[in-house]
Protein backbone atom coordinates (compact mmCIF):
# COMPACT_ATOMS: atom_id res chain seq x y z
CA UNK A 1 -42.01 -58.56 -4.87
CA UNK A 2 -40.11 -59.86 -1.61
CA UNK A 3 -39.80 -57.77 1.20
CA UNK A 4 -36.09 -56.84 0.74
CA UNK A 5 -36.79 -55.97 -2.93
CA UNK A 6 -39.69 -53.37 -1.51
CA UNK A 7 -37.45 -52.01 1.17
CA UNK A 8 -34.57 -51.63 -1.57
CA UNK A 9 -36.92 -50.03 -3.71
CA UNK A 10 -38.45 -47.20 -0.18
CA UNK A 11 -34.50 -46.59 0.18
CA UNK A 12 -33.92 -46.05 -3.31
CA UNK A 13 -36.65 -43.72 -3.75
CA UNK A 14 -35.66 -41.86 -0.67
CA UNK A 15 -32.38 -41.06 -1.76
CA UNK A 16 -33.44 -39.78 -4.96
CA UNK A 17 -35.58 -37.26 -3.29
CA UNK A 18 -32.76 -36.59 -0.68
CA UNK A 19 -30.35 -36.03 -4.24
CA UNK A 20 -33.14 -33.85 -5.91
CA UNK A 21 -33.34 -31.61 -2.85
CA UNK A 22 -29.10 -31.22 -2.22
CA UNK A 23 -27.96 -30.57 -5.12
CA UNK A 24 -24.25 -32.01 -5.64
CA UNK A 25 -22.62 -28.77 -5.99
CA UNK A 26 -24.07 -27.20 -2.26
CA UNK A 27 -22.47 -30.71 -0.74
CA UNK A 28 -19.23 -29.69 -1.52
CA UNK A 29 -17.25 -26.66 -0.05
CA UNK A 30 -13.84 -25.18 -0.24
CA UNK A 31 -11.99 -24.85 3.15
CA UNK A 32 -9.37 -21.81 3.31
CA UNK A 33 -6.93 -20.95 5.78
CA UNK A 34 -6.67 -17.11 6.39
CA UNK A 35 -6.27 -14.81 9.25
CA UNK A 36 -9.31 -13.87 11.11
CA UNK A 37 -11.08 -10.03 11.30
CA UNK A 38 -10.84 -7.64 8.44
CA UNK A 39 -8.75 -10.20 6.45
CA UNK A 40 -11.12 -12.97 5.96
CA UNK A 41 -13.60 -10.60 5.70
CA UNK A 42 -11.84 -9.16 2.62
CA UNK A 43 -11.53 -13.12 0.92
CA UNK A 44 -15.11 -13.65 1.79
CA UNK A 45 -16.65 -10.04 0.08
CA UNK A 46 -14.23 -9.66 -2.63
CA UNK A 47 -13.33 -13.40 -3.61
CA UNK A 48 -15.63 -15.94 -2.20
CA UNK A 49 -18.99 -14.24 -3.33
CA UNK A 50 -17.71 -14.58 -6.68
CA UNK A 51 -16.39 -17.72 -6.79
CA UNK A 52 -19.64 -19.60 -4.91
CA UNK A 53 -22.21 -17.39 -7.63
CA UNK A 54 -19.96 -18.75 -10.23
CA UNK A 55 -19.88 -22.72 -9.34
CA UNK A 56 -22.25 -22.91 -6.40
CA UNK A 57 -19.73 -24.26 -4.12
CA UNK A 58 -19.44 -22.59 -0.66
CA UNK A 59 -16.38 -21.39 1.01
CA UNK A 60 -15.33 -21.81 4.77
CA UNK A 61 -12.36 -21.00 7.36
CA UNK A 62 -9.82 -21.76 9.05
CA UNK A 63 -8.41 -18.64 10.88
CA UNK A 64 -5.81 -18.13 12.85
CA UNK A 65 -2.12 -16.15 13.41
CA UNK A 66 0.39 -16.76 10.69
CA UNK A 67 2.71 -19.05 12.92
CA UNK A 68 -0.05 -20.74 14.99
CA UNK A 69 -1.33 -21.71 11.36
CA UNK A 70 1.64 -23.14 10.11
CA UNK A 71 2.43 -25.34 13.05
CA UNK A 72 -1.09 -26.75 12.49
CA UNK A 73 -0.45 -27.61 9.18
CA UNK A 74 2.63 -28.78 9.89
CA UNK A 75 1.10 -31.52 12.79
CA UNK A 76 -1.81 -32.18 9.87
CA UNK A 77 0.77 -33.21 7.27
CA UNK A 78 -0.45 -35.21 4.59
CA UNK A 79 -4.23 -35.08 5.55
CA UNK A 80 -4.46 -30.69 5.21
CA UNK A 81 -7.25 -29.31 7.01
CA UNK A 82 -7.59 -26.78 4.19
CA UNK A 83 -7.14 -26.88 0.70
CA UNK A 84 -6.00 -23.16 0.39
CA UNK A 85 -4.09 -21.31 2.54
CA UNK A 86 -3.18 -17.44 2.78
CA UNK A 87 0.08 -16.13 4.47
CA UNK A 88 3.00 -13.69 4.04
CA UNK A 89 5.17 -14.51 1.01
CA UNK A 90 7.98 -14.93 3.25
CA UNK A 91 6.13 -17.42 5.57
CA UNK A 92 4.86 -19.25 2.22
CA UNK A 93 8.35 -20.36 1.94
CA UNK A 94 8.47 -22.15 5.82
CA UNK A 95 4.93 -23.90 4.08
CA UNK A 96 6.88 -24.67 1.08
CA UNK A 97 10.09 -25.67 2.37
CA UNK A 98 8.24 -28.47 4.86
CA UNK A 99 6.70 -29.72 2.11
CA UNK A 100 2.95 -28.76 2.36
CA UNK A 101 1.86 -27.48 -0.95
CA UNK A 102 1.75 -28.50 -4.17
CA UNK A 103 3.28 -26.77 -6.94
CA UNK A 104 1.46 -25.00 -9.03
CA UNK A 105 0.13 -25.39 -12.58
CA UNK A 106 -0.54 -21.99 -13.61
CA UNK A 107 -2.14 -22.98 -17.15
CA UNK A 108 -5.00 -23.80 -14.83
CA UNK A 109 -5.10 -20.35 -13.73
CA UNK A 110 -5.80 -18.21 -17.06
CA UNK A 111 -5.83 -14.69 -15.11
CA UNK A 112 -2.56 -15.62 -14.04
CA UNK A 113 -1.27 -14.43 -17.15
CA UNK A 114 -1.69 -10.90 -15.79
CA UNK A 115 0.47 -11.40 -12.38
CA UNK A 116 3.12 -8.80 -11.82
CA UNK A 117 6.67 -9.95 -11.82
CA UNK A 118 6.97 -9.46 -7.86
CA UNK A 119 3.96 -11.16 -6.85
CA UNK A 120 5.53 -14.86 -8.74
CA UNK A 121 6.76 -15.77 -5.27
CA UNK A 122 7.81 -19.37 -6.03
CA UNK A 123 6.54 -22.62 -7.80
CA UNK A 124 4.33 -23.16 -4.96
CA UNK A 125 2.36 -19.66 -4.44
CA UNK A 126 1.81 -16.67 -5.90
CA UNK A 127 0.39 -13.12 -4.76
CA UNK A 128 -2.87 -12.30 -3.84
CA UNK A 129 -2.74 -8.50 -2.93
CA UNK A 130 0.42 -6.02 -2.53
CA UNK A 131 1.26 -3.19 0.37
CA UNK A 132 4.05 -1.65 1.94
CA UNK A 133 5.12 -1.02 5.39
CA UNK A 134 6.07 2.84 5.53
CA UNK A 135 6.38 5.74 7.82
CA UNK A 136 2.69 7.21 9.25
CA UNK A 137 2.55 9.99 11.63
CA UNK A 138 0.14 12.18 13.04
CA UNK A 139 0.80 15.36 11.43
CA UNK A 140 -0.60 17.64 14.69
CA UNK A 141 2.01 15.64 16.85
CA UNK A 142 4.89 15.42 14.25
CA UNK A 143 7.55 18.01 16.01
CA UNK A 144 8.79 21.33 13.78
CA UNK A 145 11.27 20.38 11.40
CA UNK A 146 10.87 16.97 11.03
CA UNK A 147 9.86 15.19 8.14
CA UNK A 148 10.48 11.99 5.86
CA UNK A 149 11.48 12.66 2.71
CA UNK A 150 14.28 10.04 3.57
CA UNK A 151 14.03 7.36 6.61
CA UNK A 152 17.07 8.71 8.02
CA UNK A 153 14.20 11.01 9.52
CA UNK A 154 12.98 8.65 12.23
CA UNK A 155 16.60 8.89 13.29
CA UNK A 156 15.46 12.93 14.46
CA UNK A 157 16.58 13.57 17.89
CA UNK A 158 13.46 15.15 18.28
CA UNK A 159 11.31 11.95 17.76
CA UNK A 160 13.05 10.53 21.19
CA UNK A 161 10.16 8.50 22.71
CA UNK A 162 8.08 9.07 20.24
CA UNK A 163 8.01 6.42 17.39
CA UNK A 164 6.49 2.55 17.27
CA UNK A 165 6.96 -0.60 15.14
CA UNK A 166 6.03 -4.15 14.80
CA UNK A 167 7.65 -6.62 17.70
CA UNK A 168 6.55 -9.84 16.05
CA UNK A 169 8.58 -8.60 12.67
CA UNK A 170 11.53 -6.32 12.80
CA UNK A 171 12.33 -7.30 9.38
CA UNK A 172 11.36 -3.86 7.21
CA UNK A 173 13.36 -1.61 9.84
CA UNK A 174 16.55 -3.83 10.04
CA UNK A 175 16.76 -3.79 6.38
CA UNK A 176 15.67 -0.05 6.26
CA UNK A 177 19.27 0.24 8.67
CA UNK A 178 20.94 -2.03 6.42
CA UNK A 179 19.78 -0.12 3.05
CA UNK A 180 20.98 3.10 4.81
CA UNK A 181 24.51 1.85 6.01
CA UNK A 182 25.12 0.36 2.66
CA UNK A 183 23.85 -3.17 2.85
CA UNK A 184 20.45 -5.32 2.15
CA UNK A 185 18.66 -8.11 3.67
CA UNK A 186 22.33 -10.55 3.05
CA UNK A 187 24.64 -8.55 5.44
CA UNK A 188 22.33 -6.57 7.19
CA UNK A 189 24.70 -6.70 10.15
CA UNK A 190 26.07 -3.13 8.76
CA UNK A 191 23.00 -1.95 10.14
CA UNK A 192 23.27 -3.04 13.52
CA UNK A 193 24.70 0.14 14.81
CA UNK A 194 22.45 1.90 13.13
CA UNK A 195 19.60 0.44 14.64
CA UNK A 196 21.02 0.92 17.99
CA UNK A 197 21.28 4.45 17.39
CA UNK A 198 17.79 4.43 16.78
CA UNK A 199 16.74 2.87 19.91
CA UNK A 200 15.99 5.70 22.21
CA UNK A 201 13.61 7.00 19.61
CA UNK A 202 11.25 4.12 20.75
CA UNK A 203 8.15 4.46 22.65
CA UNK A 204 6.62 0.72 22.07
CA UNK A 205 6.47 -1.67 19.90
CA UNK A 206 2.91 -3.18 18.88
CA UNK A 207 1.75 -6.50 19.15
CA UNK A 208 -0.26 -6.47 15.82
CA UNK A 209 -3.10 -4.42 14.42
CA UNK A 210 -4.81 -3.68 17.20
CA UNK A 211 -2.41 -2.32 19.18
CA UNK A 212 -1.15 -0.04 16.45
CA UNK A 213 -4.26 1.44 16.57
CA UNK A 214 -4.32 2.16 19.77
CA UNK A 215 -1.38 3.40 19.90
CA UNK A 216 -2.08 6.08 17.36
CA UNK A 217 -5.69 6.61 18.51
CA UNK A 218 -4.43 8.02 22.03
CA UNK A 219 -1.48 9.72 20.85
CA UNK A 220 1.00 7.38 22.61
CA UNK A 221 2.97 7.20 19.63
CA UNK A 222 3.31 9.90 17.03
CA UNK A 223 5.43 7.70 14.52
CA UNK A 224 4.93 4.22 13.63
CA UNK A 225 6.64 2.08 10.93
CA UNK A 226 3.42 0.77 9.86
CA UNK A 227 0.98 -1.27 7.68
CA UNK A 228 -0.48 0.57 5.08
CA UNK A 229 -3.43 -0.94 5.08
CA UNK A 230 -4.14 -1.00 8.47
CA UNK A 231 -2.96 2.87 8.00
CA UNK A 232 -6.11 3.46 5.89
CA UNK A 233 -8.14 1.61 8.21
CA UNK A 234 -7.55 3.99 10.67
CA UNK A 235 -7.69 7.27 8.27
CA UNK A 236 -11.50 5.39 7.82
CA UNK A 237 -12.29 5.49 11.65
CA UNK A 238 -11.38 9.06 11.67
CA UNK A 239 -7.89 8.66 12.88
CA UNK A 240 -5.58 11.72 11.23
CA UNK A 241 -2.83 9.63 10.20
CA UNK A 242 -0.70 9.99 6.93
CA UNK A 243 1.79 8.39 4.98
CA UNK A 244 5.18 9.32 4.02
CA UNK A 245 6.91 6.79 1.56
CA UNK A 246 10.50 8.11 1.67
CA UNK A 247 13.36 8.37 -1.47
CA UNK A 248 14.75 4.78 -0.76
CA UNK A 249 10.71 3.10 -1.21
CA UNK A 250 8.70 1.89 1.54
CA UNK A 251 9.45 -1.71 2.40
CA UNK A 252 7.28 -4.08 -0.30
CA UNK A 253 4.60 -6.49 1.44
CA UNK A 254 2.69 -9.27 -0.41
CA UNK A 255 0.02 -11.70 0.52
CA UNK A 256 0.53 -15.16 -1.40
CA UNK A 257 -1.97 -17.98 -1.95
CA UNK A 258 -1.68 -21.76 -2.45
CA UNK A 259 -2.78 -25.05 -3.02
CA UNK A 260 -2.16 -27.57 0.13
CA UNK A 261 -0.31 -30.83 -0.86
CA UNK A 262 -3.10 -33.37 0.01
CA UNK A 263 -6.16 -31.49 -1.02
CA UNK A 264 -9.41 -33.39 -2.52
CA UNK A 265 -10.59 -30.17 -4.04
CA UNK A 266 -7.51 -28.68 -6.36
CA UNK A 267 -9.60 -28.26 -9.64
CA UNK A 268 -11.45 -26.24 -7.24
CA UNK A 269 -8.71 -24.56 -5.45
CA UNK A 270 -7.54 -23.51 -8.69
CA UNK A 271 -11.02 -22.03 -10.35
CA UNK A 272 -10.92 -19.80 -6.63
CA UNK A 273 -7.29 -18.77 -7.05
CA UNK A 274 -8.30 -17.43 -10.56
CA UNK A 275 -11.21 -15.61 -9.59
CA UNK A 276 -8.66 -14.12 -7.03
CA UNK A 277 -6.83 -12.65 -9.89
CA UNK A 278 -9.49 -11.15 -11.57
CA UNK A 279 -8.98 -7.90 -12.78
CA UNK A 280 -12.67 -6.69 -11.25
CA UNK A 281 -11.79 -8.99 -8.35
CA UNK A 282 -8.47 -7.13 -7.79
CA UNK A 283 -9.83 -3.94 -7.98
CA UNK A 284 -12.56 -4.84 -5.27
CA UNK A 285 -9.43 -5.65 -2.74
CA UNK A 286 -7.85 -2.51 -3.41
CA UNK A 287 -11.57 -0.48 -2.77
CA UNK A 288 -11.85 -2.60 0.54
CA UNK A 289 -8.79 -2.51 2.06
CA UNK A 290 -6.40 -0.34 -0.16
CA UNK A 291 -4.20 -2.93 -0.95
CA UNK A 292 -2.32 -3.03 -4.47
CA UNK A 293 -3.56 -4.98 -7.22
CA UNK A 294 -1.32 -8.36 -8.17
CA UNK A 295 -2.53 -8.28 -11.85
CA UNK A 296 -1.46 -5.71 -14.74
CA UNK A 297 -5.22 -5.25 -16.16
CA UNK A 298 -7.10 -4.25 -12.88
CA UNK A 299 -8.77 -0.95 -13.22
CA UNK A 300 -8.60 1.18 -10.13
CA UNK A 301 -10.73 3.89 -9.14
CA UNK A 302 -8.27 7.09 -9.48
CA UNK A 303 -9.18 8.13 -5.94
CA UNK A 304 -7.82 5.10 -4.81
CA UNK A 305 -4.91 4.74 -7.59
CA UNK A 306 -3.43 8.07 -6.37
CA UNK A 307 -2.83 6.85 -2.77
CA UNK A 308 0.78 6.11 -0.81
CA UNK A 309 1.74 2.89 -1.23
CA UNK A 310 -0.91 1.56 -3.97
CA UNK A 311 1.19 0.77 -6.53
CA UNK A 312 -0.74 0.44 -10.12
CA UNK A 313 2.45 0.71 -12.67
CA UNK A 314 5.58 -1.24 -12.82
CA UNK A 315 7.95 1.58 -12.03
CA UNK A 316 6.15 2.11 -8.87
CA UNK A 317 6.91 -1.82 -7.87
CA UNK A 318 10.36 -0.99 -9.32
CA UNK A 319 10.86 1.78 -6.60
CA UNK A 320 9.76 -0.52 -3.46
CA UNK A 321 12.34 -2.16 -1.47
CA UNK A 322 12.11 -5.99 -1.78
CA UNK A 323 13.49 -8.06 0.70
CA UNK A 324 14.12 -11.63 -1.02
CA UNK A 325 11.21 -13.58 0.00
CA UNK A 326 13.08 -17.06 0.60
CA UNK A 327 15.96 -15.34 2.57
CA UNK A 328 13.84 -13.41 4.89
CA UNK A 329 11.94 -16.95 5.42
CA UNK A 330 15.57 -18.05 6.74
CA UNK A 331 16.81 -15.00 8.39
CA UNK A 332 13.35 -14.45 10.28
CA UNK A 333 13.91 -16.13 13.37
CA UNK A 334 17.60 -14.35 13.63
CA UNK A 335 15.83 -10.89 13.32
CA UNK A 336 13.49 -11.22 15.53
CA UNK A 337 16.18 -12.65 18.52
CA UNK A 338 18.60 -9.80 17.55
CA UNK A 339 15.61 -7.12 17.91
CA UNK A 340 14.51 -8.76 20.87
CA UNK A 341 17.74 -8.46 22.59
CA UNK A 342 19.01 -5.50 21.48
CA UNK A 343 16.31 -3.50 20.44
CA UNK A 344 12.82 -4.12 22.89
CA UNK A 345 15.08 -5.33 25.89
CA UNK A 346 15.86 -2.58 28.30
């Protein structure tokens, strides 16, 4: 045997024994895009686990705001640094619109089957949990006589100074004004003096999460239009906040998932978007962070079930109000430069 043939034959040898001890399946991995904190926390606990016992592949992050993570896939293009990616279903659409995912084929996604008419966002994605932004208030700080059977009550002279919402997206309380002063999301300008009149109610406006908190957690702000889930979060960390979702419906939110155009793993990418929408999988998300369930078949404990703003029957989905997914994608940027100027400036 030459010397090249033996030297073939070491190498050989040695990569069998490399192949026997990495096993193809813990080579590969799945890369998802998600925000950071609690939220990639809730992929990895409630989805990931599953999907790795189930085909041994693992699952890392990209993390991230919603914009900053859109601009980076936008400057990545055709080579995605992700094959999945979480957002907003409104901000799905900027994805979608600059031409970053593929479409789907849902007959690769059996649990699918089971998705809730509101959470079939577009071709491209679909939902991956369901909550509402809604009226909480501390109860020990809410001033006599005030109450929210209606959100015409945030418009109480007696909450002057005293309420708080999102800065980064005005979007549910402009179309609250518009819903009240007979318009939606398409002419929402009918709401504009509404809003106005609203504006010495304001104390702050948060930042995101965090600040929320805060905000409740010293008593700055008795009021906030705010996340539900982040709303339970707080509830959890002893925080006495509750919920009020008034007559008109408390302002529908949905988390989407989807496949990046330009992925090497979509077989994959679909297999973890199904075990996503598993009904035991679904369930898990709404014991972790009290979000509603996307499928019809998840079985909820009736603890959780019973809570504002989980929503476990179609009528209740029925009764939220749903701004169009695509149009607030378009009208975003004109919100939030209309609440900047009239609203937050002082």
């Amino acid at each position: 045997m030459t010397k090249i043939s033996v030297l073939s034959a070491v190498v050989g040898a040695a990569l069998g024994i490399a192949s026997l001890a990495a096993p193809a399946s813990a080579q590969e991995k799945l890369v998802v895009s998600t925000w950071g904190g609690s939220f990639r926390d809730l992929i990895d606990e409630a989805i990931a686990k599953k999907f790795t016992a189930e085909t041994g592949v693992a699952v890392e992050y990209i993390t991230g705001g919603t914009m900053d993570r859109l601009n980076q896939a936008k400057l990545a293009g055709s080579t995605p640094e992700s094959d999945i990616t979480f957002t907003t279903a409104h901000v799905g659409w900027l994805y979608a619109n600059s031409g970053l995912y593929d479409e789907l084929d849902l007959s690769k996604v059996p649990n699918a089957a089971n998705l809730v008419p509101q959470a079939k966002i577009s071709p491209y994605h679909i939902g991956s949990w369901a909550y509402v932004y809604t009226i909480g208030y501390l109860p020990d700080q809410l001033p006599k006589g005030v109450s929210f059977e209606s959100w015409e009550g945030l418009w109480s002279p007696e909450l002057k100074g005293k309420i708080a919402s999102p800065d980064f997206d005005p979007s549910h309380i402009i179309n609250v004004a518009a819903k009240l002063s007979g318009g939606d999301a398409s002419n929402w300008q009918v709401g504009e003096k509404k809003l106005l009149e609203l504006k010495p109610n304001f104390k702050a406006f948060y930042t995101n999460d965090a600040n929320s908190q805060q905000l409740f957690a010293t008593g700055e702000t008795a009021v906030q239009v705010v996340l539900s889930m982040n709303a339970y979060y707080m509830k959890d960390q002893g925080v006495n906040i509750e919920l009020a979702i008034p007559k008109e419906g408390a302002v529908l939110g949905i988390d989407t998932m989807a496949i990046m155009k330009g992925s090497k793993k979509a077989e994959l990418a679909y297999k973890f978007i199904n075990t996503a929408l598993d009904p035991e999988v679904q369930a898990k998300i709404a014991e972790l962070k009290k979000g509603s369930p996307v499928v019809t078949n998840a079985k909820l404990d009736p603890e959780i079930a019973k809570l504002p703003g989980i929503f476990t029957t179609q009528d209740q989905w029925n009764q939220s109000i749903i701004i169009d997914h695509k149009l607030r994608a378009e009208k975003t940027a004109e919100w939030r430069k209309w609440f900047a100027e009239n609203m937050i400036a002082r």
